[in-house]
Protein backbone atom coordinates (compact mmCIF):
# COMPACT_ATOMS: atom_id res chain seq x y z
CA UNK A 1 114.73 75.34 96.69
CA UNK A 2 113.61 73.51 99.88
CA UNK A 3 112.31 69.98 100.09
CA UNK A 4 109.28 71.57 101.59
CA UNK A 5 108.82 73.08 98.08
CA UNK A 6 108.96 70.21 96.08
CA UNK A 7 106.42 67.50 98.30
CA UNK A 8 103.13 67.39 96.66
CA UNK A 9 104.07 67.79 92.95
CA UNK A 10 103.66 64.91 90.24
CA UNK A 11 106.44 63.91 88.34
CA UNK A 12 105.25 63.58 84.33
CA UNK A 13 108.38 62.43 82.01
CA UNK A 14 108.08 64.23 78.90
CA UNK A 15 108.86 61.56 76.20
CA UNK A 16 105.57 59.78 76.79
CA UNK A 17 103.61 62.08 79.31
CA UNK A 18 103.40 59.06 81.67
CA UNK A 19 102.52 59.63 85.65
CA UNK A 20 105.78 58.30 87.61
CA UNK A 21 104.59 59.09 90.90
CA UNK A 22 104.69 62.20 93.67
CA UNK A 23 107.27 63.86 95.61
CA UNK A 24 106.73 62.94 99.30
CA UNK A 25 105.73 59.41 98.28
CA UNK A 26 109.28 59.27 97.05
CA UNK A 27 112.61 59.61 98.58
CA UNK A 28 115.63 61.94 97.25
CA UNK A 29 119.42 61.34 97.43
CA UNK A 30 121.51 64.06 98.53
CA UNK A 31 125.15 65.62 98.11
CA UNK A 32 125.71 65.57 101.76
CA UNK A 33 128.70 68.27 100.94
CA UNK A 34 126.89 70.17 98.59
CA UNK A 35 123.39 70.16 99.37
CA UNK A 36 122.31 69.09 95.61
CA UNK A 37 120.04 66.61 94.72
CA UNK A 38 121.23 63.76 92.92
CA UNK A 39 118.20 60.96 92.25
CA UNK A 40 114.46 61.20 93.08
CA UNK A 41 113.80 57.51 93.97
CA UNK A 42 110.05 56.42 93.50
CA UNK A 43 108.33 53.20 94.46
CA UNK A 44 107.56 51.79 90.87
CA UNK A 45 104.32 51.20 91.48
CA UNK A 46 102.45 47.75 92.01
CA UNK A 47 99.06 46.34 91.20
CA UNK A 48 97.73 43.46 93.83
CA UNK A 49 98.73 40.71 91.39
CA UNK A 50 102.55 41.63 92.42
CA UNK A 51 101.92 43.21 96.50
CA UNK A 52 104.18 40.39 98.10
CA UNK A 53 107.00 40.35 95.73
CA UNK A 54 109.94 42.20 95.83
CA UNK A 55 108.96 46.10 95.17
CA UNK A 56 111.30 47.75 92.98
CA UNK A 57 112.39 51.59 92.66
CA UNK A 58 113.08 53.86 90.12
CA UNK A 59 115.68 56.54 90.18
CA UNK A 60 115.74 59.43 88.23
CA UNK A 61 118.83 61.38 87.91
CA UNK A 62 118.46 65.19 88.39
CA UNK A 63 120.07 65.82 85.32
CA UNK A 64 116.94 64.42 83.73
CA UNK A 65 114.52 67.21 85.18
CA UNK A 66 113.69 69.96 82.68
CA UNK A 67 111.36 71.61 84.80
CA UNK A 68 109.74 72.41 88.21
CA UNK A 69 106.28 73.84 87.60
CA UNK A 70 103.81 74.58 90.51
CA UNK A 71 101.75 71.13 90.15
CA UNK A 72 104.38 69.01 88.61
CA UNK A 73 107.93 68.38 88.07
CA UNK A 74 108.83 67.35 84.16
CA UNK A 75 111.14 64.75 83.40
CA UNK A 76 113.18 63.19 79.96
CA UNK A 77 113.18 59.70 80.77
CA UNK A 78 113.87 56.76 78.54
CA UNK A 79 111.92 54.18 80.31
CA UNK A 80 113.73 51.64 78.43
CA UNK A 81 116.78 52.84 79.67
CA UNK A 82 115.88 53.36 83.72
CA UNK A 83 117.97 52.26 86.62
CA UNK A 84 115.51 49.65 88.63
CA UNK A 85 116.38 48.39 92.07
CA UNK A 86 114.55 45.65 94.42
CA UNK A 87 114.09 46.31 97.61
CA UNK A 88 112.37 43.94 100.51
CA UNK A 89 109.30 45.21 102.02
């Protein structure tokens, strides 16, 4: 599978059906051996409220994606349980 293949398609986890965000608005973290994908790391996304504080990023392990569809890309995620890192803008 190319990157190419996966930009466009919505990520839905599959414990709650909740929208996490798109491939191509996101970045992915590679096996520079290999050539496997390791995390999809998306923007948790912000509301104005929040724009100038630190912006924060959710990765997903690979392991946790059940399925690549046309349209979307389904997840297992325990939200409770998700890695979150700040980043500055």
């Amino acid at each position: 599978m190319r990157l190419s293949d996966l930009v466009g398609k919505e990520i839905i986890n599959i414990v709650n059906g909740a929208r996490l965000g798109v491939i191509g608005e996101s970045d992915l973290t590679v096996d520079m051996e290999t050539g496997d994908i390791q995390h999809i790391i998306l923007p948790r996304r912000t509301n104005l409220l929040n724009f100038w504080v630190d912006k924060q990023q959710i990765q997903i392990p690979w392991e946790m994606v059940r399925k690549v569809g046309d349209e979307v890309i389904i997840v297992e995620l325990d939200q409770g349980n998700l890695n979150f890192e700040r980043y500055s803008v």
